[in-house]
C-alpha atoms as a PDB file:
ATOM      1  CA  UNK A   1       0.000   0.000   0.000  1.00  0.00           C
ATOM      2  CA  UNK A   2       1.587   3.334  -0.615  1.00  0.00           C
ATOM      3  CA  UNK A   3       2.102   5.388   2.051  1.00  0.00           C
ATOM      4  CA  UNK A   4       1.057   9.133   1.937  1.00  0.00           C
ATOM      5  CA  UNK A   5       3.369  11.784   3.439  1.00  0.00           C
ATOM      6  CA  UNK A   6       2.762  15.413   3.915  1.00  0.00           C
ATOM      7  CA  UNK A   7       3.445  18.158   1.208  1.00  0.00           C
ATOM      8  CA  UNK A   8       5.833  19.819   3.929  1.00  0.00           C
ATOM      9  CA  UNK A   9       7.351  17.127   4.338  1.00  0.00           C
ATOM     10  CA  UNK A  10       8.843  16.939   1.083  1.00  0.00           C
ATOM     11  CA  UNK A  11       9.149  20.044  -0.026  1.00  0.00           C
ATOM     12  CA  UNK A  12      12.177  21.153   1.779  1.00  0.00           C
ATOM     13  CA  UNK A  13      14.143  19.106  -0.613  1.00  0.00           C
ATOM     14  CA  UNK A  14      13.853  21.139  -3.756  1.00  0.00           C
ATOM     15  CA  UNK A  15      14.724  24.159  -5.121  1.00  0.00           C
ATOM     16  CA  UNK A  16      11.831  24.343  -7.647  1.00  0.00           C
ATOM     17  CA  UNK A  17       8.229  22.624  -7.652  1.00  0.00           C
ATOM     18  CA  UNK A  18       6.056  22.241 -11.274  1.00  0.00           C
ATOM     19  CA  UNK A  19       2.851  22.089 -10.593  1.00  0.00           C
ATOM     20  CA  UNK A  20      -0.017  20.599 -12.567  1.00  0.00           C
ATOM     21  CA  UNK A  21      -3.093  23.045 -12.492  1.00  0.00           C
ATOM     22  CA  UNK A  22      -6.642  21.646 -12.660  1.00  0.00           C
ATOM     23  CA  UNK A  23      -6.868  18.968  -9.922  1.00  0.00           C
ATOM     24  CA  UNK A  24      -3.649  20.513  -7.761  1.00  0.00           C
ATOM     25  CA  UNK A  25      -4.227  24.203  -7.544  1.00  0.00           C
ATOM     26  CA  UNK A  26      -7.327  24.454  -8.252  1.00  0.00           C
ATOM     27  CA  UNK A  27     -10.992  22.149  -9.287  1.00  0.00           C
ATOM     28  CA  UNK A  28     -14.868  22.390 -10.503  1.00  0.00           C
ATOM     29  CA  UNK A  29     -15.029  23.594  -6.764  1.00  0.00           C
ATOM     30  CA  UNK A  30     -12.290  26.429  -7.143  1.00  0.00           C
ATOM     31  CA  UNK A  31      -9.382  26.652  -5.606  1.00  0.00           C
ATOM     32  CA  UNK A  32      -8.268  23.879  -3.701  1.00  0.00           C
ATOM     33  CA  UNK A  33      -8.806  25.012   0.049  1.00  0.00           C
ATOM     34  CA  UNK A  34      -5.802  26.102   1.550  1.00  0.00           C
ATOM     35  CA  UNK A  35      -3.770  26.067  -1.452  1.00  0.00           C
ATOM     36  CA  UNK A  36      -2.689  30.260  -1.033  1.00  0.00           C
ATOM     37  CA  UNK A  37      -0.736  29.181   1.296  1.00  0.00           C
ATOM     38  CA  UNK A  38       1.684  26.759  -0.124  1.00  0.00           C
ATOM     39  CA  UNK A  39       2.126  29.557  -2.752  1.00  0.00           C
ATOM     40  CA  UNK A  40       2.864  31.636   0.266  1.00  0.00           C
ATOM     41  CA  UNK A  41       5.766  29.545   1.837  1.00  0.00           C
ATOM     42  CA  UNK A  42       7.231  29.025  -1.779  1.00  0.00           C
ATOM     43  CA  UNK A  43       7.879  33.074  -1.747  1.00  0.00           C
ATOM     44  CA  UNK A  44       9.642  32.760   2.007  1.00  0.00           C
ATOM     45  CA  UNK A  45      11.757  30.451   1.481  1.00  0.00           C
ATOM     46  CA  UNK A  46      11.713  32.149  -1.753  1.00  0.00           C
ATOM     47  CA  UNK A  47      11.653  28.777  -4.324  1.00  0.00           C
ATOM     48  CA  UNK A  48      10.673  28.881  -7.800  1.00  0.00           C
ATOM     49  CA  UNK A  49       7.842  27.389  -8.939  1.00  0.00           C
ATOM     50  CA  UNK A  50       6.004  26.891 -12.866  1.00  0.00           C
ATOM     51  CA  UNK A  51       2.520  26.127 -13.375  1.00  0.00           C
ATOM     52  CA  UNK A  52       2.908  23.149 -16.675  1.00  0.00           C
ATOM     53  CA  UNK A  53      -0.097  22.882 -17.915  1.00  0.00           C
ATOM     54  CA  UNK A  54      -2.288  20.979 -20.794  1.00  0.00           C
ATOM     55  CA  UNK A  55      -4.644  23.830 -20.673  1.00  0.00           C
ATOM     56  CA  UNK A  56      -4.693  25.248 -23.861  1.00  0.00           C
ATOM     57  CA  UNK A  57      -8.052  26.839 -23.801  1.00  0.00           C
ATOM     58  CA  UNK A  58      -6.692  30.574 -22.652  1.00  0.00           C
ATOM     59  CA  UNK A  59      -3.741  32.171 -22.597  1.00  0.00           C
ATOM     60  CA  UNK A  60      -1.465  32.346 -19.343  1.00  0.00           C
ATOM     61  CA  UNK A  61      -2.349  36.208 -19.107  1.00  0.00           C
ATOM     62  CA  UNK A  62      -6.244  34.778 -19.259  1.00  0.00           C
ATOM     63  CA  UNK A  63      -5.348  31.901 -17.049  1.00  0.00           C
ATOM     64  CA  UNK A  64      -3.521  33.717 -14.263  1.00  0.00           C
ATOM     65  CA  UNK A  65      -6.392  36.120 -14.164  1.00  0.00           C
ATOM     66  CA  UNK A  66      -8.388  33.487 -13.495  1.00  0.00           C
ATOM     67  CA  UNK A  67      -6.785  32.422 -10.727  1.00  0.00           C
ATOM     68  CA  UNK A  68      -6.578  36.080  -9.038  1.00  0.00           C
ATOM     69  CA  UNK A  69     -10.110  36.288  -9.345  1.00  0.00           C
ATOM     70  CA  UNK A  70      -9.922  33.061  -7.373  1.00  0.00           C
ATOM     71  CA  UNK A  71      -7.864  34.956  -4.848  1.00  0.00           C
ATOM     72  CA  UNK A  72      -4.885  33.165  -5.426  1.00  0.00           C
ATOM     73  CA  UNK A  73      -2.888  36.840  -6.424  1.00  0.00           C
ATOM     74  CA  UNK A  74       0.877  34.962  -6.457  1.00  0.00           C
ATOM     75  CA  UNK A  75       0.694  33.239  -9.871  1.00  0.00           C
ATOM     76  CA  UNK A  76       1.741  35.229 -12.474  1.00  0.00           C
ATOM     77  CA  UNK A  77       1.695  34.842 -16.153  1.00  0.00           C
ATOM     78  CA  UNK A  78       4.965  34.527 -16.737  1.00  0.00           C
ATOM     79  CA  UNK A  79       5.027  31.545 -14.149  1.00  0.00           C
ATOM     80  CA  UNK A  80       2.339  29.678 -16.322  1.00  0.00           C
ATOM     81  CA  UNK A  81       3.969  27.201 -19.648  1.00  0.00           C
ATOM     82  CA  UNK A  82       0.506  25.478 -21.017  1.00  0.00           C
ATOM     83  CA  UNK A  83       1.048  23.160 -24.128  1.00  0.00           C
ATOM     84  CA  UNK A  84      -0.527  26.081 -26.187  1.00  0.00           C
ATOM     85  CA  UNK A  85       2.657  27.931 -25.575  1.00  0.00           C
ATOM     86  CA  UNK A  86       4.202  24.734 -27.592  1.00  0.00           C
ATOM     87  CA  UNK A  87       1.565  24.773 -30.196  1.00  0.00           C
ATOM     88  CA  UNK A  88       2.211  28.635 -30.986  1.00  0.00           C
ATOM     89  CA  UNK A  89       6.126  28.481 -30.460  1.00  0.00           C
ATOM     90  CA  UNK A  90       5.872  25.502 -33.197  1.00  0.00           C
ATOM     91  CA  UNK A  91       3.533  27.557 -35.414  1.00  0.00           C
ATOM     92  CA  UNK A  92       5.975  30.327 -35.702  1.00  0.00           C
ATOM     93  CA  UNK A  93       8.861  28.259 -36.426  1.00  0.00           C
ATOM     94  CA  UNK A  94       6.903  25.532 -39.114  1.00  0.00           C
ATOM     95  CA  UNK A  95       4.359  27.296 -40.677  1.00  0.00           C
ATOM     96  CA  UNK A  96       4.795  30.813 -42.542  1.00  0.00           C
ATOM     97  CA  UNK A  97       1.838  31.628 -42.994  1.00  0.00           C
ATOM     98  CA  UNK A  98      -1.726  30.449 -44.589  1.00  0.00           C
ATOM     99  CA  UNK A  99      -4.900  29.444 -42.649  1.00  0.00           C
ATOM    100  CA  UNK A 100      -4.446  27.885 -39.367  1.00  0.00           C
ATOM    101  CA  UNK A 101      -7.783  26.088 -38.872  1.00  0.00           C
ATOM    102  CA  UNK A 102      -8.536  25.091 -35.383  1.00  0.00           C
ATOM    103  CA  UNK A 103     -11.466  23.225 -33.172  1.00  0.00           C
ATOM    104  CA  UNK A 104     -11.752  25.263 -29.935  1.00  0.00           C
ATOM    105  CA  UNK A 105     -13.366  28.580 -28.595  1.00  0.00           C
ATOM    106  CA  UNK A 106     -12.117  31.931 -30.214  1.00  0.00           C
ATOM    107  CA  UNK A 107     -10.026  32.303 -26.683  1.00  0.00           C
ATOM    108  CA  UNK A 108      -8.519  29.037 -27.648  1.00  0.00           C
ATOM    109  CA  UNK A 109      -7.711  30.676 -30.790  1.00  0.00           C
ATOM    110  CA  UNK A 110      -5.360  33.434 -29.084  1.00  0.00           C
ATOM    111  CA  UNK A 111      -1.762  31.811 -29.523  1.00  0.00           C
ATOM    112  CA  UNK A 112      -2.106  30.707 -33.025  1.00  0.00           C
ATOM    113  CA  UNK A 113      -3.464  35.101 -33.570  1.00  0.00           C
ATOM    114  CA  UNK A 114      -0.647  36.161 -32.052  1.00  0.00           C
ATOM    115  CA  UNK A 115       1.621  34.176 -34.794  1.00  0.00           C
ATOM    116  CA  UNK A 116       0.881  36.437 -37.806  1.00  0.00           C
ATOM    117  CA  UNK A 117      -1.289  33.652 -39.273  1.00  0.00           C
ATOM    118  CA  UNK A 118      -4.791  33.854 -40.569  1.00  0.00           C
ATOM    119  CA  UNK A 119      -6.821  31.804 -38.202  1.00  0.00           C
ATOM    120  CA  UNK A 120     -10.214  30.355 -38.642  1.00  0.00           C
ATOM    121  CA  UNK A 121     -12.392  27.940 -36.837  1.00  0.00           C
ATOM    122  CA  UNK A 122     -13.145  24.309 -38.726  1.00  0.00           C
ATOM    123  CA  UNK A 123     -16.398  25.462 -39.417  1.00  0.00           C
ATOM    124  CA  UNK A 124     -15.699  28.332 -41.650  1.00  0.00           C
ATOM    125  CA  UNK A 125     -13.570  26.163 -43.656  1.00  0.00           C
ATOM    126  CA  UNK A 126     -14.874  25.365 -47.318  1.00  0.00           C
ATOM    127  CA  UNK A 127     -13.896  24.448 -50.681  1.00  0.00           C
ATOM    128  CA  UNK A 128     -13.113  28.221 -51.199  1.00  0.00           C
ATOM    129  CA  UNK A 129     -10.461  28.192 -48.660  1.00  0.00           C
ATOM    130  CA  UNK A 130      -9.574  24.465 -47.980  1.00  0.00           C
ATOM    131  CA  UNK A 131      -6.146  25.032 -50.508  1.00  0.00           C
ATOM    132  CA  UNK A 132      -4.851  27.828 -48.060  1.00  0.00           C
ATOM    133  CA  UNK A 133      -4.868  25.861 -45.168  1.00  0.00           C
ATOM    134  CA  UNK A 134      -1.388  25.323 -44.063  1.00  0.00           C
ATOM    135  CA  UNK A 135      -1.600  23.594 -40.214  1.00  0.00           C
ATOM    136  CA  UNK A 136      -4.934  22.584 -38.294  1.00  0.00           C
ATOM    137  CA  UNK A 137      -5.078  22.563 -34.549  1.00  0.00           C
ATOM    138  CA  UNK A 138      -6.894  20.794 -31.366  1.00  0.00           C
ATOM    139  CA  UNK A 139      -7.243  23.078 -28.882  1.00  0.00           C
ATOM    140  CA  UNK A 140     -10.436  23.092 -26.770  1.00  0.00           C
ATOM    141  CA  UNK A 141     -13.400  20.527 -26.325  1.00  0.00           C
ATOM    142  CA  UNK A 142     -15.808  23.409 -26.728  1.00  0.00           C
ATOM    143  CA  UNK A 143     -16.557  26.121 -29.017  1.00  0.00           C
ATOM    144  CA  UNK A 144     -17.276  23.903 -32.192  1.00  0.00           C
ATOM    145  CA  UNK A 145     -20.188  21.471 -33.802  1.00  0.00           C
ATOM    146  CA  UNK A 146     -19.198  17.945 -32.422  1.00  0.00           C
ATOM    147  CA  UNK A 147     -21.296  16.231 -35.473  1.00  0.00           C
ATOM    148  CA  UNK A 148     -20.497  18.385 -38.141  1.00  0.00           C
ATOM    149  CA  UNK A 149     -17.242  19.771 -37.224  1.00  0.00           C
ATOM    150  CA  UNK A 150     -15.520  16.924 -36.709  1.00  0.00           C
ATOM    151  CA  UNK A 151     -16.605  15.433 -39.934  1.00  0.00           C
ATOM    152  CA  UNK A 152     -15.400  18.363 -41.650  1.00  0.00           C
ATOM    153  CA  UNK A 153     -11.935  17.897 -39.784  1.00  0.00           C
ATOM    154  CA  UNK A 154     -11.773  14.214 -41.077  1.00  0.00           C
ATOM    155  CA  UNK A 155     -12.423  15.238 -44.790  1.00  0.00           C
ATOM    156  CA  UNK A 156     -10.359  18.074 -44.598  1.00  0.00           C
ATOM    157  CA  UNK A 157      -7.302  15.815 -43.896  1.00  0.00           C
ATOM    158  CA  UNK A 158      -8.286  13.393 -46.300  1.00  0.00           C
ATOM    159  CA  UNK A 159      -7.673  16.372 -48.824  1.00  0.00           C
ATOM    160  CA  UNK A 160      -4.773  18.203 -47.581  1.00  0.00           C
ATOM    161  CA  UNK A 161      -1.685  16.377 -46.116  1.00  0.00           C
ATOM    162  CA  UNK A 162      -0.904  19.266 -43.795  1.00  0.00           C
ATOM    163  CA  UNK A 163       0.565  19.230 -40.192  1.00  0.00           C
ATOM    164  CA  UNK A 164      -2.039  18.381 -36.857  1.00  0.00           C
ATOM    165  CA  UNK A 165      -1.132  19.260 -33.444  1.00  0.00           C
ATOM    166  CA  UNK A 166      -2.888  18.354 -30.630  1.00  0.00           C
ATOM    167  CA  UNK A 167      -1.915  21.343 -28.198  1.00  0.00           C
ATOM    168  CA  UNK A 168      -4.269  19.142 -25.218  1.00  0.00           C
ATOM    169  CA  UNK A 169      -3.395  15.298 -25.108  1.00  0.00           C
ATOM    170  CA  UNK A 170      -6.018  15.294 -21.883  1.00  0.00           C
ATOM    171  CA  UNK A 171      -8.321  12.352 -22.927  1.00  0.00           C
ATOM    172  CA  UNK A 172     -10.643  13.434 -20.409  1.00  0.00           C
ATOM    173  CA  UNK A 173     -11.096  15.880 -17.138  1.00  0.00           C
ATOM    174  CA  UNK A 174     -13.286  15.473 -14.352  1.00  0.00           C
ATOM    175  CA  UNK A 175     -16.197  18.114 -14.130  1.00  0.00           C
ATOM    176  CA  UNK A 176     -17.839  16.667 -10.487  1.00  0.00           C
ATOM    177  CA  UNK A 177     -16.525  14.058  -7.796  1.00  0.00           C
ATOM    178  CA  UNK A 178     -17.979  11.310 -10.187  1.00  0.00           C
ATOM    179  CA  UNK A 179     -18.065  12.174 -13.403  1.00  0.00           C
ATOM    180  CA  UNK A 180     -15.276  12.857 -16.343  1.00  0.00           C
ATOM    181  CA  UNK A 181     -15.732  14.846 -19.735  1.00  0.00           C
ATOM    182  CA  UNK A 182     -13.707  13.710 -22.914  1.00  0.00           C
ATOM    183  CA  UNK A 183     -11.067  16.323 -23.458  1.00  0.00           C
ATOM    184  CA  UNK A 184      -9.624  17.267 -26.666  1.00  0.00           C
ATOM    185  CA  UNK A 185      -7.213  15.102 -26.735  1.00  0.00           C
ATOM    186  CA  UNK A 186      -9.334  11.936 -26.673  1.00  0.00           C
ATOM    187  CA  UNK A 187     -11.058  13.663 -29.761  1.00  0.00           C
ATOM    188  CA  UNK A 188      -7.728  13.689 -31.646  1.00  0.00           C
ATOM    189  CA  UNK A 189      -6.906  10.123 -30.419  1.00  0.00           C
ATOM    190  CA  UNK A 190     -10.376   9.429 -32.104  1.00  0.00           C
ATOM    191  CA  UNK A 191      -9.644  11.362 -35.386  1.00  0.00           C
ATOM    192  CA  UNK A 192      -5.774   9.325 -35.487  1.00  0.00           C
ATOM    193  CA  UNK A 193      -7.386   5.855 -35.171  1.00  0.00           C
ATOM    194  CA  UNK A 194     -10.030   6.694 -38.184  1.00  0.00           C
ATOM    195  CA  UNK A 195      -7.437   8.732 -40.405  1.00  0.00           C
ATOM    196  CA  UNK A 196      -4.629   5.724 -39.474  1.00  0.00           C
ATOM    197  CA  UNK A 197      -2.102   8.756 -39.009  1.00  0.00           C
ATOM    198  CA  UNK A 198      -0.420  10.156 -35.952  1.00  0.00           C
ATOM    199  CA  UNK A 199      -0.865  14.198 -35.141  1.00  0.00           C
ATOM    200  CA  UNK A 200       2.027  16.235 -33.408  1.00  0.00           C
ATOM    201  CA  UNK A 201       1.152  16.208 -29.762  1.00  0.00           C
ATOM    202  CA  UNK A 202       2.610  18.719 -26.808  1.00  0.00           C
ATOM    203  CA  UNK A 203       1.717  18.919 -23.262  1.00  0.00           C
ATOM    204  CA  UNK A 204       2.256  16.055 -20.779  1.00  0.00           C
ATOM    205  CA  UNK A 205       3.308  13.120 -20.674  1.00  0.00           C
ATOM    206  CA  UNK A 206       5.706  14.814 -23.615  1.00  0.00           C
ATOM    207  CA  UNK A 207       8.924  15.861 -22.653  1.00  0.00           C
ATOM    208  CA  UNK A 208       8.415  19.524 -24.669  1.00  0.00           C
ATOM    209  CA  UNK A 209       6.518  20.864 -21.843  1.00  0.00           C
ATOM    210  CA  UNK A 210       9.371  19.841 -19.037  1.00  0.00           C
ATOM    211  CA  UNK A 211      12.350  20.730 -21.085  1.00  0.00           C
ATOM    212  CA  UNK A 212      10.511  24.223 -22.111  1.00  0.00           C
ATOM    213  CA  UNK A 213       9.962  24.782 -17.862  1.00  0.00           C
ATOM    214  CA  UNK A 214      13.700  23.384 -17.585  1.00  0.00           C
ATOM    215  CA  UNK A 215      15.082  26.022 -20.097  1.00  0.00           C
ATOM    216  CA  UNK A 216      13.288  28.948 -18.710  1.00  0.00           C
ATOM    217  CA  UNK A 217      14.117  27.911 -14.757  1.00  0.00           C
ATOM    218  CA  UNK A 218      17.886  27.550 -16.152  1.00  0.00           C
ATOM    219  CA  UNK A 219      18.088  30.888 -17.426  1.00  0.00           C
ATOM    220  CA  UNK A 220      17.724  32.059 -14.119  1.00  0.00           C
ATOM    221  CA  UNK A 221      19.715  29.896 -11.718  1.00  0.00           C
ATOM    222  CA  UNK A 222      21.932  26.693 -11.838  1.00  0.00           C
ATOM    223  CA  UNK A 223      19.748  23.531 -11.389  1.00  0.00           C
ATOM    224  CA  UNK A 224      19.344  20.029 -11.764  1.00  0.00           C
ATOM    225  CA  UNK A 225      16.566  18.167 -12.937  1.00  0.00           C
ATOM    226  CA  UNK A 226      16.883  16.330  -9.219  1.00  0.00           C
ATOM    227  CA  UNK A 227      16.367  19.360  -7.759  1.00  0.00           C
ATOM    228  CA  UNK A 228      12.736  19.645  -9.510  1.00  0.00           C
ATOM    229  CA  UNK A 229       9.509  17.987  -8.160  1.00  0.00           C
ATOM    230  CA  UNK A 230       6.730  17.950 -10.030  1.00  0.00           C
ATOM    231  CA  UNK A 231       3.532  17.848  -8.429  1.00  0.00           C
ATOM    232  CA  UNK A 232       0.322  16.520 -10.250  1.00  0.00           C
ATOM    233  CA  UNK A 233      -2.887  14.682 -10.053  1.00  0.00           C
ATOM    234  CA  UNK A 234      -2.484  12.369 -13.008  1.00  0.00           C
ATOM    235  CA  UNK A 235      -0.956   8.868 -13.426  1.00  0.00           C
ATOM    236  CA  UNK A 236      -0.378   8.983 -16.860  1.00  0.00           C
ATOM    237  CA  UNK A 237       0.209  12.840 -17.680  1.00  0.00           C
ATOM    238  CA  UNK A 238       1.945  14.475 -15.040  1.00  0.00           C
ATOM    239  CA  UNK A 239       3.725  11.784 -13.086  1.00  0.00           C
ATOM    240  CA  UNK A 240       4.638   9.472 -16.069  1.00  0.00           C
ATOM    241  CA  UNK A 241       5.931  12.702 -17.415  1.00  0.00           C
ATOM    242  CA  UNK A 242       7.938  13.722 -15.070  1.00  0.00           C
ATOM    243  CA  UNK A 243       9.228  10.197 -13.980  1.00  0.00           C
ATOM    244  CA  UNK A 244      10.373   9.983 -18.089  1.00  0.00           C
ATOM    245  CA  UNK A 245      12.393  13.803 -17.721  1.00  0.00           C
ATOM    246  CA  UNK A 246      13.916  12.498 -14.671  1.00  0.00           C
ATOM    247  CA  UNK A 247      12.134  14.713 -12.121  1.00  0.00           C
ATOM    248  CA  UNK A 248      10.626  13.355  -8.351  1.00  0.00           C
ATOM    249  CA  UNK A 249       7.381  13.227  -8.236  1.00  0.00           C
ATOM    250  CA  UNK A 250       4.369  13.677  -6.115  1.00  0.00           C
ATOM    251  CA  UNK A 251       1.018  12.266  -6.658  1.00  0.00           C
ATOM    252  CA  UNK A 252      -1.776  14.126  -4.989  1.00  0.00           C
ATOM    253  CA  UNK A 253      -5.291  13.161  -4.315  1.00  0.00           C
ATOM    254  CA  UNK A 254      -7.174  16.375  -5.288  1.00  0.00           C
ATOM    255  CA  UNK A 255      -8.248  15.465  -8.736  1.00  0.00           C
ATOM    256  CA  UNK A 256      -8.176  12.186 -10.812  1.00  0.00           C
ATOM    257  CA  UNK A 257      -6.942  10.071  -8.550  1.00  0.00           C
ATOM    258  CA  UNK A 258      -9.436   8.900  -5.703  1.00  0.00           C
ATOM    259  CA  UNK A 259      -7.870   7.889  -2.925  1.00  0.00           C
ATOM    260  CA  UNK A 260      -9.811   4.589  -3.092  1.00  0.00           C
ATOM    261  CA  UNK A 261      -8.677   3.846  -6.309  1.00  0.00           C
ATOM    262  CA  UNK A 262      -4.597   4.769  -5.625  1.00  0.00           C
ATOM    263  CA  UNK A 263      -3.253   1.385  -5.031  1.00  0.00           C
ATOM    264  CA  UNK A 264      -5.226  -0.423  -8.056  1.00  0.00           C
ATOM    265  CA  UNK A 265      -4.507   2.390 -10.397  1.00  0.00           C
ATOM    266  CA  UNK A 266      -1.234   2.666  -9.355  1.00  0.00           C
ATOM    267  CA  UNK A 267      -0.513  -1.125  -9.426  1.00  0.00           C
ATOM    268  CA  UNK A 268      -2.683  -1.750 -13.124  1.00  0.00           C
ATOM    269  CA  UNK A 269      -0.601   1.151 -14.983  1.00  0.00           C
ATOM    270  CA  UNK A 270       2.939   0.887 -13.446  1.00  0.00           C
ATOM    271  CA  UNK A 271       3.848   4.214 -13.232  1.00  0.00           C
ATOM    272  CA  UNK A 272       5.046   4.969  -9.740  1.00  0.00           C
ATOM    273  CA  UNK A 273       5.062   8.616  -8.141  1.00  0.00           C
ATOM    274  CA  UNK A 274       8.138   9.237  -5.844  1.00  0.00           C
ATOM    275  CA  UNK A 275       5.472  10.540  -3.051  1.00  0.00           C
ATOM    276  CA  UNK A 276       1.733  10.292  -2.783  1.00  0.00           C
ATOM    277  CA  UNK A 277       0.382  13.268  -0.535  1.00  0.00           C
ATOM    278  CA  UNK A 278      -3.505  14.088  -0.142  1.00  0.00           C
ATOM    279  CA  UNK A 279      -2.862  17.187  -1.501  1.00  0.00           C
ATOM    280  CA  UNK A 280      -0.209  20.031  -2.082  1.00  0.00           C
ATOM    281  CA  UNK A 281      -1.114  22.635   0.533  1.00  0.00           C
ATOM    282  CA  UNK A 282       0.626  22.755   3.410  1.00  0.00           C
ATOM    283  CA  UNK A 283      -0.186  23.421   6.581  1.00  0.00           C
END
């Protein structure tokens, strides 16, 4: 059975923590109670700290506001690296320009803007158009047709052999104690398996996300990747990505994982956090 420490207890040992956000900092509930003050302690003792996130819905000035309103006022922006970053850092460097179709909201939509590229949602995509798209994007579970729009998607990339990226690999993301939604990324996995082709993915489990973190902490102060722990609520994102960058990790029990279902899931998948704590406030 694993055992489950507290957050202080651990955190002593590092220099830097990564945090996952929805199901560590904060859930459908808001803010995880008590959480300011971990964010507190990390300014006294006066560690660093990044938010990585699969969150590519906003941008980190819209997702740090967010969390002010909350009343968690520590974040910042420039402490927030969400796999949209990726997607619009690989825009800018693959794709000069053209129509950047996309499923998502318009917010969504705000990286790939910023780019210089003509963007356009899936459904405004016709046989008028369809030649000028250069790059088509996952980015949000909401804000398109799920019928027609993903037909469209399927047809359009039967036509036009173009690059995919999947900017959320989230397969799913739990809206109540008992109940999941699919995420955007379990779309795409969808769309792969009927297409038979494989779409560029970012966010965690990938290693983009850490080494991004990794390159922006190092530009700052000397540090090792032992001196890192990343904290998340997911098996198969955030602790089988960090265990694969060669960061500790610490599983807690404020978001996918139920504490009834630790030692099954935990035991059925194989990935193995470094810690297990209840949650990452401390006291």
């Amino acid at each position: 059975m694993s055992e489950i420490v507290e957050f202080d207890s651990i955190l002593d040992q590092y220099k830097v923590v990564f945090f996952d956000a929805f199901g560590v900092l904060k859930n459908y509930n808001g803010l995880v109670p008590g959480i300011e003050r971990t964010f507190e302690l990390l300014k006294e003792k006066r560690k660093e700290y990044y938010i990585v996130t699969n969150d590519a819905s906003r941008s980190p000035e819209q997702l740090a506001a967010g969390y002010h309103r909350l009343g968690l006022t520590e974040i910042s922006h420039k402490r927030i690296i969400s796999s949209g970053t990726l997607a619009k850092e690989y825009l800018d460097l693959q794709v000069p320009g053209g129509i950047v179709a996309y499923l998502g909201t318009p917010n969504s939509a705000h990286y790939i803007e910023t780019s210089g590229l003509r963007t356009l949602p899936v459904s405004a995509i016709d046989d008028h158009n369809i030649h000028e798209v250069t790059a088509l994007l996952f980015l949000d579970d909401e804000g398109f047709d799920w019928c027609a729009d993903l037909n469209k998607t399927i047809n359009l990339l039967r036509r036009r052999t173009i690059p995919v990226i999947v900017a959320n690999s989230d397969f799913a993301y739990p809206v109540n104690e008992n109940k999941v939604a699919i995420a955007i990324g379990g779309v795409a996995a969808m769309l792969e398996t009927i297409l038979g082709r494989g779409f560029i993915h970012f966010g965690k489990p990938d290693s983009q996300m850490f080494m991004f973190a990794y390159e922006q902490i190092r530009k700052r102060i000397a540090i090792s990747r032992k001196e890192i722990l990343m904290v998340g609520d997911t098996l198969h994102t955030d602790i089988l990505g960090g265990n694969k960058f060669g960061l500790d990790t610490a599983l807690v029990l404020t978001g996918n994982t139920l504490p009834q279902d630790l030692n099954s899931i935990i035991a059925r998948t194989g990935i193995i956090p470094t810690y297990v704590c209840e949650s990452a406030v401390v006291r």
